[in-house]
N, C-alpha and C. Protein backbone atom coordinates (compact mmCIF):
# COMPACT_ATOMS: atom_id res chain seq x y z
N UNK A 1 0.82 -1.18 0.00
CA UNK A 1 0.00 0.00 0.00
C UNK A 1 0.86 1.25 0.00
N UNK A 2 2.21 1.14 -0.45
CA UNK A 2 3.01 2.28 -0.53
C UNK A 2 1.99 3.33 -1.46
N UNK A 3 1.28 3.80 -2.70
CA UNK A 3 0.75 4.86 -3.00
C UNK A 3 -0.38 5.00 -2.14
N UNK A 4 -0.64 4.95 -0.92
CA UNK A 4 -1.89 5.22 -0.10
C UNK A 4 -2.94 4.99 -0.45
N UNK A 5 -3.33 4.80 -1.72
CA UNK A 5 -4.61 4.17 -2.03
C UNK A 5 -5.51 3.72 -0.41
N UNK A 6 -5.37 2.54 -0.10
CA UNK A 6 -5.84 1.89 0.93
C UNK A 6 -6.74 3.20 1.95
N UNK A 7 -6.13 4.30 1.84
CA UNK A 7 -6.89 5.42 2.72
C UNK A 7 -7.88 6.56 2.13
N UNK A 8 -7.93 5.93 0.96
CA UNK A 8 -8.49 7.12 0.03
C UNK A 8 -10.16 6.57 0.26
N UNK A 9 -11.17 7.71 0.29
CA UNK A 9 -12.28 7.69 0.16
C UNK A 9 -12.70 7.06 1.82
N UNK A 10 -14.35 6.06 1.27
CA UNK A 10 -14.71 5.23 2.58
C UNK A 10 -14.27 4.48 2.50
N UNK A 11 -12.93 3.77 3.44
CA UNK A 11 -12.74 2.50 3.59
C UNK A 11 -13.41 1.41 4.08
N UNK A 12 -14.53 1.71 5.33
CA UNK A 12 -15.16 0.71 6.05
C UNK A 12 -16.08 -0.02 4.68
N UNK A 13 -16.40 1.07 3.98
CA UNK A 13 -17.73 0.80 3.03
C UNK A 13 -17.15 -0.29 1.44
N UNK A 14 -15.63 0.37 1.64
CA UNK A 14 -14.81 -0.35 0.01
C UNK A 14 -14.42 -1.88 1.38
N UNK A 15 -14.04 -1.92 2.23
CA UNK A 15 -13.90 -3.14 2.91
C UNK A 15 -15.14 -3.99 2.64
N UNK A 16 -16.28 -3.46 3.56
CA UNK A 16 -17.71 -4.27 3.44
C UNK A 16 -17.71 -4.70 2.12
N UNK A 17 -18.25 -3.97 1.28
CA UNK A 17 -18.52 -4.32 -0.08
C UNK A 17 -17.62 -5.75 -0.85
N UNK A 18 -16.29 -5.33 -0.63
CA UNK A 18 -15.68 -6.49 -0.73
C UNK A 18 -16.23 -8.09 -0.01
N UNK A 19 -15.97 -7.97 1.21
CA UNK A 19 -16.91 -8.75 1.59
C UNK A 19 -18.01 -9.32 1.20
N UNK A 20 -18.75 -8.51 0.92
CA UNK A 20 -20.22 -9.26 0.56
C UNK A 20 -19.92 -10.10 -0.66
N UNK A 21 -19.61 -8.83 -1.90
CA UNK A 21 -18.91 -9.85 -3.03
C UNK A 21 -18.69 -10.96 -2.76
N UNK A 22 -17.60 -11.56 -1.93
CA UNK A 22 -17.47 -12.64 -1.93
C UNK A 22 -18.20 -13.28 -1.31
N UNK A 23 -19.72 -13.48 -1.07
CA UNK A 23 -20.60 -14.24 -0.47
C UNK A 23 -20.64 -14.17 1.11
N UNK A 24 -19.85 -12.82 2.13
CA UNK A 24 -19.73 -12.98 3.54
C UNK A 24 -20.55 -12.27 3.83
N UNK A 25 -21.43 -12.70 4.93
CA UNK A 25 -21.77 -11.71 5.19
C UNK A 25 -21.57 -10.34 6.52
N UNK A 26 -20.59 -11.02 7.10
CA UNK A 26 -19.51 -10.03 7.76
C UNK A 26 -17.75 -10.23 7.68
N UNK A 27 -17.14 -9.27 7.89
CA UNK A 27 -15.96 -9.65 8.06
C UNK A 27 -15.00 -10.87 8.68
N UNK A 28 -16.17 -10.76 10.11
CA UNK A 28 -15.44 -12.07 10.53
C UNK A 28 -15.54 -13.59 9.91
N UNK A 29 -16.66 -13.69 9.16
CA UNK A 29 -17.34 -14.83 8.52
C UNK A 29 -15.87 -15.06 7.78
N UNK A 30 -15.97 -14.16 6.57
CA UNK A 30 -14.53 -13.94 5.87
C UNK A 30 -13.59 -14.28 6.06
N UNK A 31 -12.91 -13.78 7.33
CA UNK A 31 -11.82 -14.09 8.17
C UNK A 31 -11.89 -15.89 9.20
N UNK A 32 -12.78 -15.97 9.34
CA UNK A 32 -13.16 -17.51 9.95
C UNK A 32 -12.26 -18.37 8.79
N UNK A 33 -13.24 -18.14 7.53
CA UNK A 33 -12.76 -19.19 6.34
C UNK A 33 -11.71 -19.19 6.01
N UNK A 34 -10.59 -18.56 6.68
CA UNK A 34 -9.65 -18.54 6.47
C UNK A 34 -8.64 -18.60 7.51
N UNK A 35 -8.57 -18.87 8.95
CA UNK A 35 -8.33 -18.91 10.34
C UNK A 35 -6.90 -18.66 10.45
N UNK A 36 -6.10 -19.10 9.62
CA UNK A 36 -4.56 -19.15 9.58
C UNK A 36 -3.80 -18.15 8.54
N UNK A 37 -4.44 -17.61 7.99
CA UNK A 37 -3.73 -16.48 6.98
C UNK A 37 -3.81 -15.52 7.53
N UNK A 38 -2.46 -14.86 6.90
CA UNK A 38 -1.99 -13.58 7.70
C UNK A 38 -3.03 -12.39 7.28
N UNK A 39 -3.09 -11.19 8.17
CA UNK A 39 -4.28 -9.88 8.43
C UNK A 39 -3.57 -9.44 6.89
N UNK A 40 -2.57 -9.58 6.71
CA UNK A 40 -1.77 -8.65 5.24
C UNK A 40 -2.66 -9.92 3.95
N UNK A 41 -2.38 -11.19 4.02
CA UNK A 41 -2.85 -12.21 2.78
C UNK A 41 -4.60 -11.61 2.83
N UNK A 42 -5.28 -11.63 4.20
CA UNK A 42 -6.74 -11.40 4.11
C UNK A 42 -7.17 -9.93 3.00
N UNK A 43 -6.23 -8.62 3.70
CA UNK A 43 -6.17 -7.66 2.84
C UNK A 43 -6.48 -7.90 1.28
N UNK A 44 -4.80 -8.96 0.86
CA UNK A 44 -4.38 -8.62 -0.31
C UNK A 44 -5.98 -9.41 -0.90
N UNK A 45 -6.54 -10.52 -0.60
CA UNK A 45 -7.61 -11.14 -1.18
C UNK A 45 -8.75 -10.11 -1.26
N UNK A 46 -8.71 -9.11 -0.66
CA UNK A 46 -9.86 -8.29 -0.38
C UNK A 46 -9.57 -7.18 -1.68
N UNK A 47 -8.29 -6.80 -1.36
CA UNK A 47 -8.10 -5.91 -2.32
C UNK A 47 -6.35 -5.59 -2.09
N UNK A 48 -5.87 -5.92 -3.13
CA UNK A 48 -4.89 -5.56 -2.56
C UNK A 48 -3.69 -4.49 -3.04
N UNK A 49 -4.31 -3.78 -3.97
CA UNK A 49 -4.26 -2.29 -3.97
C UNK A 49 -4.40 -1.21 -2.64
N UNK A 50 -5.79 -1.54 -2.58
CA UNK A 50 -6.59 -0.51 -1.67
C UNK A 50 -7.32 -0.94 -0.19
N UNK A 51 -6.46 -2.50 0.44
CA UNK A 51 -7.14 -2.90 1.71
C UNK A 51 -6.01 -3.16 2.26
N UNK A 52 -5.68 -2.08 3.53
CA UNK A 52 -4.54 -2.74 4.37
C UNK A 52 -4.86 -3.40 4.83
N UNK A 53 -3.85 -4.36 5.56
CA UNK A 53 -3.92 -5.45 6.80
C UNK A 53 -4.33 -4.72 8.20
N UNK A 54 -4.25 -3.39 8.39
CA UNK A 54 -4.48 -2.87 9.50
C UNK A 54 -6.09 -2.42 9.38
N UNK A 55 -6.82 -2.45 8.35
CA UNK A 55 -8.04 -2.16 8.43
C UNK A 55 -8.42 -3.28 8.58
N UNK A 56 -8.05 -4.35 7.76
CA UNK A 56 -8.68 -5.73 8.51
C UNK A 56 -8.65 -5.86 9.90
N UNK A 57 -7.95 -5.56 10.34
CA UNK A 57 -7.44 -5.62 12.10
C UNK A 57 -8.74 -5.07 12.92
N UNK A 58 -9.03 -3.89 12.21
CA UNK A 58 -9.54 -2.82 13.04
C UNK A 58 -11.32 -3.21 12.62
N UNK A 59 -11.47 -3.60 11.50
CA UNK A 59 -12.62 -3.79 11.24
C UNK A 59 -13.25 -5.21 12.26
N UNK A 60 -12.29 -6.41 11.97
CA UNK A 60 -12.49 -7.66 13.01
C UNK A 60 -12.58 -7.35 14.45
N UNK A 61 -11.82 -6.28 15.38
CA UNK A 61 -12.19 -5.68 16.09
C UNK A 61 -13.25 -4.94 16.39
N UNK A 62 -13.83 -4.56 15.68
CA UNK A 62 -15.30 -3.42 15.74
C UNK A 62 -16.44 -4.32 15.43
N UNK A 63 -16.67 -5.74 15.04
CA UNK A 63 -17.32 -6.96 14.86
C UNK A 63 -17.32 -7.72 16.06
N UNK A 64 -15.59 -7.95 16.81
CA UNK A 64 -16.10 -8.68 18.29
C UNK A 64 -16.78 -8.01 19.20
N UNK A 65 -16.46 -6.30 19.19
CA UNK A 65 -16.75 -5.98 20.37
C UNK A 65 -18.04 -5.67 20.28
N UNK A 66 -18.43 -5.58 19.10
CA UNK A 66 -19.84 -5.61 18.72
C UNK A 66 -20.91 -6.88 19.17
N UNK A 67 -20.21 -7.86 18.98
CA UNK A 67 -20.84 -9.22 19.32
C UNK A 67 -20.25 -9.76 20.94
N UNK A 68 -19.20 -9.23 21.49
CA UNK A 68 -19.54 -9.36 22.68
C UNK A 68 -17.89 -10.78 22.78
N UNK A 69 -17.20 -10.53 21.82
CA UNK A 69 -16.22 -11.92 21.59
C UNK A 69 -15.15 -11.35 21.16
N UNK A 70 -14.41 -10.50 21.97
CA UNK A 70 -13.05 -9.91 21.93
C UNK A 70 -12.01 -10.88 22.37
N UNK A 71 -12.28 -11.69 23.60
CA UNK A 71 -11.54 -12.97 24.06
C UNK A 71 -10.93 -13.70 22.69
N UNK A 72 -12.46 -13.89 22.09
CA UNK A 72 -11.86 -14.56 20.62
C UNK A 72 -11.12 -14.19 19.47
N UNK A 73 -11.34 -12.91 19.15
CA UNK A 73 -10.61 -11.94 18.17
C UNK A 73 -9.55 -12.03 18.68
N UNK A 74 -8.95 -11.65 20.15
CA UNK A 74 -7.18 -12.01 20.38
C UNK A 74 -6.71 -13.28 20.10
N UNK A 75 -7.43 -14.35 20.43
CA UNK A 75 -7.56 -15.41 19.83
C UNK A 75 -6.90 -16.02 18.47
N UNK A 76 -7.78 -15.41 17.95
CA UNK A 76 -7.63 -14.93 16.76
C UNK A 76 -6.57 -14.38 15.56
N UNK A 77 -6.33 -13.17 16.08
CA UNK A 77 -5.10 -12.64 15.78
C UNK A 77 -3.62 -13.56 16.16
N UNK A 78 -3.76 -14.00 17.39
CA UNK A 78 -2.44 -14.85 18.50
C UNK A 78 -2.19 -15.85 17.29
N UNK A 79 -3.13 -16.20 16.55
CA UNK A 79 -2.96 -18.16 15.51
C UNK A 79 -2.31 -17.18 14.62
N UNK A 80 -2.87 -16.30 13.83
CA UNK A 80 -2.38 -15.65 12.66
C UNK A 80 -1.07 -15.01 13.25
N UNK A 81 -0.82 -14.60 14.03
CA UNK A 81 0.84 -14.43 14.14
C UNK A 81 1.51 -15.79 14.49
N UNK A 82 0.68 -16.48 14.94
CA UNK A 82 1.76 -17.55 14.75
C UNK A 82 1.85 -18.24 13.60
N UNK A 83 1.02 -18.49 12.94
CA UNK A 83 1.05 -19.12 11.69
C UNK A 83 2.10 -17.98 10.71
N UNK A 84 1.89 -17.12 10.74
CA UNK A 84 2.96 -16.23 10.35
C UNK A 84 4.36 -16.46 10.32
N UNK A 85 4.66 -16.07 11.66
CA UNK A 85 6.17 -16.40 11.52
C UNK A 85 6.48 -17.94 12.56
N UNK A 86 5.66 -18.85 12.29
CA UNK A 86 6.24 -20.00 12.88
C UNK A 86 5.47 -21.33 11.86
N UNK A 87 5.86 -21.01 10.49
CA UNK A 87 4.68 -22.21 9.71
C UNK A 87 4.89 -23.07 10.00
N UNK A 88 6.21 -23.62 10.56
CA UNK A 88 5.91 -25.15 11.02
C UNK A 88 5.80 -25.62 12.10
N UNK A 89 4.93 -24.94 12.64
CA UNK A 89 4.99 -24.97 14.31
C UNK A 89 5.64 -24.21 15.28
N UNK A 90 5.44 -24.43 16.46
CA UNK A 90 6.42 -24.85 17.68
C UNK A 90 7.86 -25.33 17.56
N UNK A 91 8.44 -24.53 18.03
CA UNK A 91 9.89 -24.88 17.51
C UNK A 91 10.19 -26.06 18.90
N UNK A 92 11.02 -27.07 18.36
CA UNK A 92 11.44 -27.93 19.66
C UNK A 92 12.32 -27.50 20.10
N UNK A 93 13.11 -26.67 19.86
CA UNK A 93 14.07 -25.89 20.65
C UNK A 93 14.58 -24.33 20.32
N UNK A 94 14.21 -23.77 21.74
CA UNK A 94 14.07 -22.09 21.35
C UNK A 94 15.37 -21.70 21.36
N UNK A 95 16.09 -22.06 20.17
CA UNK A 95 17.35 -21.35 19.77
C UNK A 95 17.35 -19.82 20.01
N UNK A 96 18.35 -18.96 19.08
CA UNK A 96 18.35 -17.78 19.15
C UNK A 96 17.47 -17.67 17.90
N UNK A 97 17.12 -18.29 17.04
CA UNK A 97 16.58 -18.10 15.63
C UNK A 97 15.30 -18.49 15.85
N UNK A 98 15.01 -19.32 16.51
CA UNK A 98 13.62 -19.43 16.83
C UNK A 98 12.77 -18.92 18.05
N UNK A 99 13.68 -18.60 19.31
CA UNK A 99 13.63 -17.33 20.31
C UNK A 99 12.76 -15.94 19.65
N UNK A 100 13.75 -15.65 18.36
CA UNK A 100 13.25 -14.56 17.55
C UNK A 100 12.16 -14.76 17.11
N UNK A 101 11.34 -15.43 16.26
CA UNK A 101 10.24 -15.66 15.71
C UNK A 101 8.97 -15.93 16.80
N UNK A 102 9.40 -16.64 17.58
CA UNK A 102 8.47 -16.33 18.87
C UNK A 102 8.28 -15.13 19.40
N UNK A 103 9.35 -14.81 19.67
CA UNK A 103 9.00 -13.28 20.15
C UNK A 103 8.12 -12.45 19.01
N UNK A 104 8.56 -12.43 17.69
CA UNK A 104 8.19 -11.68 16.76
C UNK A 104 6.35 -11.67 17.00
N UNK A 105 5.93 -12.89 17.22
CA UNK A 105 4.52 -13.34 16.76
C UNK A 105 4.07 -12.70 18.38
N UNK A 106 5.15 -12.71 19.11
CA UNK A 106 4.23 -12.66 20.61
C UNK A 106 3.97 -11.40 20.74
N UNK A 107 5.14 -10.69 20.43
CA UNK A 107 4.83 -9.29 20.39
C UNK A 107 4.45 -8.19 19.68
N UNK A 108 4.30 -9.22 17.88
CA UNK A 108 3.22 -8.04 17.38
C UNK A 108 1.58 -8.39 17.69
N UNK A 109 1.48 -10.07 18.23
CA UNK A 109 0.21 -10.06 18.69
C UNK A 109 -0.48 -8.96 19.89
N UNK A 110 0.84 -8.89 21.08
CA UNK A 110 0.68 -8.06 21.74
C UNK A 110 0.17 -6.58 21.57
N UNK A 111 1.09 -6.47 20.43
CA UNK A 111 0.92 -5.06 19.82
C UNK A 111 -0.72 -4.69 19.01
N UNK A 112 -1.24 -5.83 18.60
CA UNK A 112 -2.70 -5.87 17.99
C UNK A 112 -4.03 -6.26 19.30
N UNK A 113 -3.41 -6.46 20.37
CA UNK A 113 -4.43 -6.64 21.34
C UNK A 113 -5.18 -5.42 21.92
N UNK A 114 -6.68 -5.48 22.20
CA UNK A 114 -7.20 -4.39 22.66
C UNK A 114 -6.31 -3.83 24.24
N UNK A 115 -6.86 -2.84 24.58
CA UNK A 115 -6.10 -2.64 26.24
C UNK A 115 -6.88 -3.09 27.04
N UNK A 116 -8.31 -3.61 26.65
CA UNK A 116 -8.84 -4.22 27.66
C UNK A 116 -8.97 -5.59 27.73
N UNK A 117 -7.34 -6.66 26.92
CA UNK A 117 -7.04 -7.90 27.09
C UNK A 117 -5.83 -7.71 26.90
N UNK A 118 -4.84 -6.79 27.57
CA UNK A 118 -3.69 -6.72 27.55
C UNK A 118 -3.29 -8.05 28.31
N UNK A 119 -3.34 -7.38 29.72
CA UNK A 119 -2.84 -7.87 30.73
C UNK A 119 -2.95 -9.90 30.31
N UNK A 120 -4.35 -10.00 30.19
CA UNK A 120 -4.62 -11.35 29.78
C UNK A 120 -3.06 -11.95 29.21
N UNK A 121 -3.48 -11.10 28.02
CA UNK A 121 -2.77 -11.79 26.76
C UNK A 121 -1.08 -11.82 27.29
N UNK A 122 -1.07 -10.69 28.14
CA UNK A 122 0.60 -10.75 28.66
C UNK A 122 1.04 -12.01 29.52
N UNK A 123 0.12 -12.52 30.01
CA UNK A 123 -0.29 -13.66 31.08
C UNK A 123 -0.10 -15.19 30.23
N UNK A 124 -0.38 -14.83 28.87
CA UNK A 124 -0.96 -15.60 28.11
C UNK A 124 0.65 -16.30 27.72
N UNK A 125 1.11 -14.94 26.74
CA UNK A 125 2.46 -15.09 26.70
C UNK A 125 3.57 -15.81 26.71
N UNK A 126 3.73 -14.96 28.40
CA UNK A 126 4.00 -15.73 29.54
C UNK A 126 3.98 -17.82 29.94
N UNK A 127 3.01 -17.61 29.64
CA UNK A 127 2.65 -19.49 30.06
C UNK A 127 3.06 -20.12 28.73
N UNK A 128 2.75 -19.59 27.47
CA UNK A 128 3.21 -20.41 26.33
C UNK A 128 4.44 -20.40 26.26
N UNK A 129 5.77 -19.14 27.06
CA UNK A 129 7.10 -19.67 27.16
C UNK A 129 7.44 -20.37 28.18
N UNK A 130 6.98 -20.29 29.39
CA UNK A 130 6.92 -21.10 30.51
C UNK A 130 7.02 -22.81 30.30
N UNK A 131 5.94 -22.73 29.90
CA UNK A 131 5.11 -24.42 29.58
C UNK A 131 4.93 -24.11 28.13
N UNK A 132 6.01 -24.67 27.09
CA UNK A 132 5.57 -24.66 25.76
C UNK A 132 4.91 -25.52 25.19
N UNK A 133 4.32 -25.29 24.27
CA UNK A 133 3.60 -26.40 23.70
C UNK A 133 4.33 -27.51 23.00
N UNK A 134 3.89 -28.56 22.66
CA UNK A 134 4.66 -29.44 22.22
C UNK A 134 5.46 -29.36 21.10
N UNK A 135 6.56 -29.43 20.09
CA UNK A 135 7.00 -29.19 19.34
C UNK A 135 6.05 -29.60 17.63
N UNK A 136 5.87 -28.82 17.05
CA UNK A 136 4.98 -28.66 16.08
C UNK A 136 3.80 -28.12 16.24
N UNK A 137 3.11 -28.26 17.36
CA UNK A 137 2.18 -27.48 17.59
C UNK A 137 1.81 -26.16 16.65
N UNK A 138 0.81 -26.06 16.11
CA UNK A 138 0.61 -24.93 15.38
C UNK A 138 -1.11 -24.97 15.28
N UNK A 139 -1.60 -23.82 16.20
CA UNK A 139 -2.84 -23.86 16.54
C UNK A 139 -3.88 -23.26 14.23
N UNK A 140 -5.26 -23.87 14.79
CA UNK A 140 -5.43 -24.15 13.10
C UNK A 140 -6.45 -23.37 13.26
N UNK A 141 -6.98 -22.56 14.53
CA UNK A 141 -8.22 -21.40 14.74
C UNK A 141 -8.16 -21.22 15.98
N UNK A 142 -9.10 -19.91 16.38
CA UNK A 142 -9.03 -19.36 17.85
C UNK A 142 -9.55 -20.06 18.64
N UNK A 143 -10.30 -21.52 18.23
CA UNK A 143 -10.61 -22.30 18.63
C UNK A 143 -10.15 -23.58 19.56
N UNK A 144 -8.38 -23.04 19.14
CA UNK A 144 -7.49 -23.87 19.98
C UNK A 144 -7.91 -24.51 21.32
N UNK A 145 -7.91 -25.91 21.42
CA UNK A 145 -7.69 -26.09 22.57
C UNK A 145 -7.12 -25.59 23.98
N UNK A 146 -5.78 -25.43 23.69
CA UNK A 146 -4.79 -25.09 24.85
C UNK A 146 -4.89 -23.27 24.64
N UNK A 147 -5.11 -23.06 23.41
CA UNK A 147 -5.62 -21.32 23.39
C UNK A 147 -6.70 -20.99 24.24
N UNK A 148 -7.62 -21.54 24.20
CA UNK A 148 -9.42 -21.87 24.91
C UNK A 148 -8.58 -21.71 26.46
N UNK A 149 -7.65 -22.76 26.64
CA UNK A 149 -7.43 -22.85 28.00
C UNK A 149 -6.41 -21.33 28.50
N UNK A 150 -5.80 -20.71 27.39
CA UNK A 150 -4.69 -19.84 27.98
C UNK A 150 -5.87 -18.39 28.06
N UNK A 151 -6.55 -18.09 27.12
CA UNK A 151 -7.44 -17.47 27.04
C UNK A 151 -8.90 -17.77 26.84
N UNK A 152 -9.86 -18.22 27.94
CA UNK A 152 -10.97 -18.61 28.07
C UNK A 152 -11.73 -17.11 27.26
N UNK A 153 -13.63 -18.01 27.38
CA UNK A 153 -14.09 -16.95 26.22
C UNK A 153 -14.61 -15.77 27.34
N UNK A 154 -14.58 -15.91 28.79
CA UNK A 154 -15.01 -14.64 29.58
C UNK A 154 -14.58 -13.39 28.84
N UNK A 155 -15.46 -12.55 28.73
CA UNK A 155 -15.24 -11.42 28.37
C UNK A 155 -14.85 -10.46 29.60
N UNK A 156 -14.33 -8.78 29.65
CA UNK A 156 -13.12 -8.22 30.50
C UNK A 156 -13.95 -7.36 30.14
């Protein structure tokens, strides 16, 4: 999105529209069918001239908190950074090279979390370096098991 396109005009409305086109009838629907691709791949399918990855962000956000399932949207986001920079999982051993990529996913997830599931998600973190998951592990929706357990669906 280097020529700014992506900000020109209504975006919420050139986002939606996209959407529907493709048979969704909300964003998150959209984003469901696709659980493991990155907020930038969702964009580029949407449009990828004129749809950043950060309006996807912001739009899937304004859908949970709407529906009451922000727990899940971090959720959410947490798989897609990991699927990001960890495609083949769980590393079995947190080298310095794979140290990095963990961190990378932990802390731009961090960085995409609302402030009212910070703390959670810092908690969250926390326990997945603590007690890692098994080696390969690579959660396939926010639906995760051991995600469910690090972040239950109580809402904050």
């Amino acid at each position: 999105m280097s020529d700014g396109r992506a900000w020109q005009g209504n975006m919420k409305a050139r986002l939606y529209e996209r959407v529907r086109k493709l048979g969704y009838d909300s964003l998150t629907a959209f984003a469901n069918a696709r659980p493991t691709a990155s907020l930038v791949a969702l964009a580029d399918e949407l449009g990828k001239d004129d749809i950043a990855g950060v309006q996807v962000l912001s739009g899937l956000l304004a859908e949970a908190e709407q529906h009451k399932q922000v727990t899940r949207f971090v959720r959410d986001v947490l798989v897609r950074m990991l699927c990001q920079s960890l495609p083949n999982g769980w590393p079995a051993v947190l080298d310095d090279t794979h140290r990095f990529k963990v961190a990378k996913a932990l802390g731009s997830w961090f960085a995409y979390t609302p402030e009212t599931h910070k703390e959670r998600a810092d908690k969250a973190g926390d326990a997945l370096l603590a007690t890692p998951p098994p080696p390969g592990w690579r959660p396939l929706g926010p639906d995760d098991e051991l995600l469910r357990t690090l972040l239950p669906d109580e809402e904050v």
